[in-house]
Protein backbone atom coordinates (compact mmCIF):
# COMPACT_ATOMS: atom_id res chain seq x y z
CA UNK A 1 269.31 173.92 -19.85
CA UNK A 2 267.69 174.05 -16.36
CA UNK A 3 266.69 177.80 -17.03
CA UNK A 4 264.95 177.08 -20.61
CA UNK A 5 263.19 174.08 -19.14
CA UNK A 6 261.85 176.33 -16.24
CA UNK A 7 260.98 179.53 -18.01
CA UNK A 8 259.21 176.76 -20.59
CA UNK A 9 257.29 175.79 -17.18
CA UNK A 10 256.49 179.19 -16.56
CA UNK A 11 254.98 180.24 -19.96
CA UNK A 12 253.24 177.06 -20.08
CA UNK A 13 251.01 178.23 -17.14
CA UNK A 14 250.49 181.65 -17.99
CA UNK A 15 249.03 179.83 -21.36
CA UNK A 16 247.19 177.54 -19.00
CA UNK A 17 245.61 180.55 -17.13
CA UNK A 18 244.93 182.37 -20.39
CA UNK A 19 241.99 180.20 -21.14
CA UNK A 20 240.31 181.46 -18.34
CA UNK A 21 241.55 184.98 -17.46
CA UNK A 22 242.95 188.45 -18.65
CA UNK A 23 246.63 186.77 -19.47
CA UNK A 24 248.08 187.23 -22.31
CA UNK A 25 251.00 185.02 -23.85
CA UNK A 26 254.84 186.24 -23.13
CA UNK A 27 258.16 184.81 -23.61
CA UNK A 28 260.96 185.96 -20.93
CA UNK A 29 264.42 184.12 -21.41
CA UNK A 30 266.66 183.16 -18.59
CA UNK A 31 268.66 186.06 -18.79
CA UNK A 32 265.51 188.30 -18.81
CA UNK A 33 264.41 187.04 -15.94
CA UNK A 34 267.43 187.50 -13.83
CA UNK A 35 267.56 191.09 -14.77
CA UNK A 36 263.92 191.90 -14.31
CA UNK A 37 264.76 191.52 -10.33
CA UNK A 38 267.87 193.38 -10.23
CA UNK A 39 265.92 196.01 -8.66
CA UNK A 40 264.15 196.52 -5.62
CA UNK A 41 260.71 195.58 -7.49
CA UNK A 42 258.90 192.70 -7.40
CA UNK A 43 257.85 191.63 -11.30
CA UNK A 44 254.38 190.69 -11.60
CA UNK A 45 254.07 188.75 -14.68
CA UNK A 46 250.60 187.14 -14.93
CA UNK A 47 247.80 187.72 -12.47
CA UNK A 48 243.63 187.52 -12.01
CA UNK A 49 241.52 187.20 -9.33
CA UNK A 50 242.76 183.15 -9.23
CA UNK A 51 246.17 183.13 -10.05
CA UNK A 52 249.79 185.21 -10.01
CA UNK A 53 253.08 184.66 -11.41
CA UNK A 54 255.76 186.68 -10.12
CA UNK A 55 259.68 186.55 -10.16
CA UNK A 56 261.61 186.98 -6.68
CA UNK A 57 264.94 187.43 -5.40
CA UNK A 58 265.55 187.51 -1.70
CA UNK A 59 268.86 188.11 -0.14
CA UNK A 60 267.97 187.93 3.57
CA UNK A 61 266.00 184.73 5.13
CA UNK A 62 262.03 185.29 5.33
CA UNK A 63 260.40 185.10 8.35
CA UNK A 64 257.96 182.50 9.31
CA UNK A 65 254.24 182.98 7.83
CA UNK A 66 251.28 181.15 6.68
CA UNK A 67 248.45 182.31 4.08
CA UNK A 68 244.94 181.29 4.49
CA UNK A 69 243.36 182.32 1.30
CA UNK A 70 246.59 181.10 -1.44
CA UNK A 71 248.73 177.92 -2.10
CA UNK A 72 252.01 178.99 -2.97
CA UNK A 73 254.36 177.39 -5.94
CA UNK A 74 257.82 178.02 -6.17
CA UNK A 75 260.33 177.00 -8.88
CA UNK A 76 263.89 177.99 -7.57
CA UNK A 77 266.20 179.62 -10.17
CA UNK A 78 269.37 180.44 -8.26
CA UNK A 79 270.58 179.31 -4.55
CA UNK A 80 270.06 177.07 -1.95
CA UNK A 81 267.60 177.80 0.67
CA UNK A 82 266.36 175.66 3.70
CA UNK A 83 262.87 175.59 3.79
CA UNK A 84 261.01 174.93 7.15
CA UNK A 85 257.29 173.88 7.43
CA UNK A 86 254.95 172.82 9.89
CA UNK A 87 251.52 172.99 10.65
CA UNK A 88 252.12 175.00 14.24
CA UNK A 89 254.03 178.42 15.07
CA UNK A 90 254.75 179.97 18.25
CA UNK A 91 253.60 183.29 19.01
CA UNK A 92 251.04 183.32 15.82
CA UNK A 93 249.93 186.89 15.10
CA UNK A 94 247.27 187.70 12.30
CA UNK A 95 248.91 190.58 10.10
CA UNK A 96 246.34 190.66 7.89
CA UNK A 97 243.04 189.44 6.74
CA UNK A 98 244.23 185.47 6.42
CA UNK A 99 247.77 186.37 7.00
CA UNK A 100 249.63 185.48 9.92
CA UNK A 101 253.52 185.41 11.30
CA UNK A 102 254.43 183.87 13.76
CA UNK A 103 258.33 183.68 16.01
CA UNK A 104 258.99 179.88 15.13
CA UNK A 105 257.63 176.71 13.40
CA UNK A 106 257.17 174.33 16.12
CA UNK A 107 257.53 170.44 15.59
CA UNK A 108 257.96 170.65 11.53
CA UNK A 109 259.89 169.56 8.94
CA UNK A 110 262.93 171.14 6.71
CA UNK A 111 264.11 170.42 3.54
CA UNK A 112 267.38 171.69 1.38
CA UNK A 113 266.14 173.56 -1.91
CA UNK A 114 268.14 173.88 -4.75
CA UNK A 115 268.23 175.50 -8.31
CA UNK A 116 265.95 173.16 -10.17
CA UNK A 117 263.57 171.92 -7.55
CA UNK A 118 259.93 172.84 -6.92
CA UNK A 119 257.48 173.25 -4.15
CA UNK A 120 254.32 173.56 -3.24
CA UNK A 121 252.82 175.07 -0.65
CA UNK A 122 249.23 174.80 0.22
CA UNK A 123 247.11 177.59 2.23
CA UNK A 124 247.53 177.10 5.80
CA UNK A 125 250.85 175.89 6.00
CA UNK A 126 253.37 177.48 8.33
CA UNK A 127 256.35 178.38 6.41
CA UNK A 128 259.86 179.88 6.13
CA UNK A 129 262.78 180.26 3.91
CA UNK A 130 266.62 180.28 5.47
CA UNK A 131 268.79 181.49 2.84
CA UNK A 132 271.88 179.34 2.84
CA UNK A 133 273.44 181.25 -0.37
CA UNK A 134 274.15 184.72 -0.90
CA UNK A 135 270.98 185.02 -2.91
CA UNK A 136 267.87 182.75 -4.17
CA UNK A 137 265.85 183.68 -7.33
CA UNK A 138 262.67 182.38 -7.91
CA UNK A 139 259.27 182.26 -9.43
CA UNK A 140 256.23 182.43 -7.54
CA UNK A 141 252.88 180.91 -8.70
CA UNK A 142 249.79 181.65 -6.30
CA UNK A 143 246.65 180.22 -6.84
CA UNK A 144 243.81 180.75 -4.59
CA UNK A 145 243.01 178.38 -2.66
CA UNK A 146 239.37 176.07 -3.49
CA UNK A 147 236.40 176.17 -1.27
CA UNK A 148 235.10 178.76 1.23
């Protein structure tokens, strides 16, 4: 039931972002979805210059990062997955233009995620994922972040 409601999530806002870019409607089921990251590729599902949709597995912990120029969404499929965030790193290292790692979130916050929950993370935030199941499936929503 979980997995209807949140693939009904997901086509709801690539219908939402149709109305104002290059998306066109699709219907993925549950099971679709779990296979389409089976492989070592990252599904993009909806994008324009605003927005993405994407489906993600990871089966090793991320490391800690922020984005300048995107707020993040995630709606987790599958696992459990501590998520630390802060508004400080140590050792922060631009990787790219508006993209930056760092060793460590320093004096943040953590919170348990589980199939069924959603986040949000808006541009700027330091953030990392510690896997605390053998895998975590999710789907990623970026939209770019407002102003200049």
């Amino acid at each position: 039931m979980k997995s209807k409601m949140l693939v009904a999530l997901a086509a709801l806002a690539v219908m939402t972002v149709e109305a104002h870019g290059q998306v066109t409607f699709k219907h993925i089921s549950a099971a679709e979805a779990a296979q389409m990251v089976s492989g070592s590729e990252i599904p993009a599902i909806a994008s324009d210059e605003k927005f993405s949709m994407s489906f993600h597995k990871r089966v090793v912990s991320g490391h800690v990062e922020k984005h300048m120029g995107w707020n993040e969404e995630l709606v987790i499929q599958e696992g459990d997955v501590l998520l630390n965030t802060g508004d400080a790193a140590s050792n922060p290292r631009q990787t790219s233009p508006g993209e930056f790692s760092g060793d460590a979130i320093t004096g943040g916050k953590s919170v348990m995620l589980h199939a069924g929950d959603v986040v949000i993370l808006p541009a700027g935030l330091w953030h990392e994922q510690v896997l605390k199941s053998p895998v975590m499936r999710y789907i990623l929503f970026k939209t770019r972040r407002a102003g200049p």
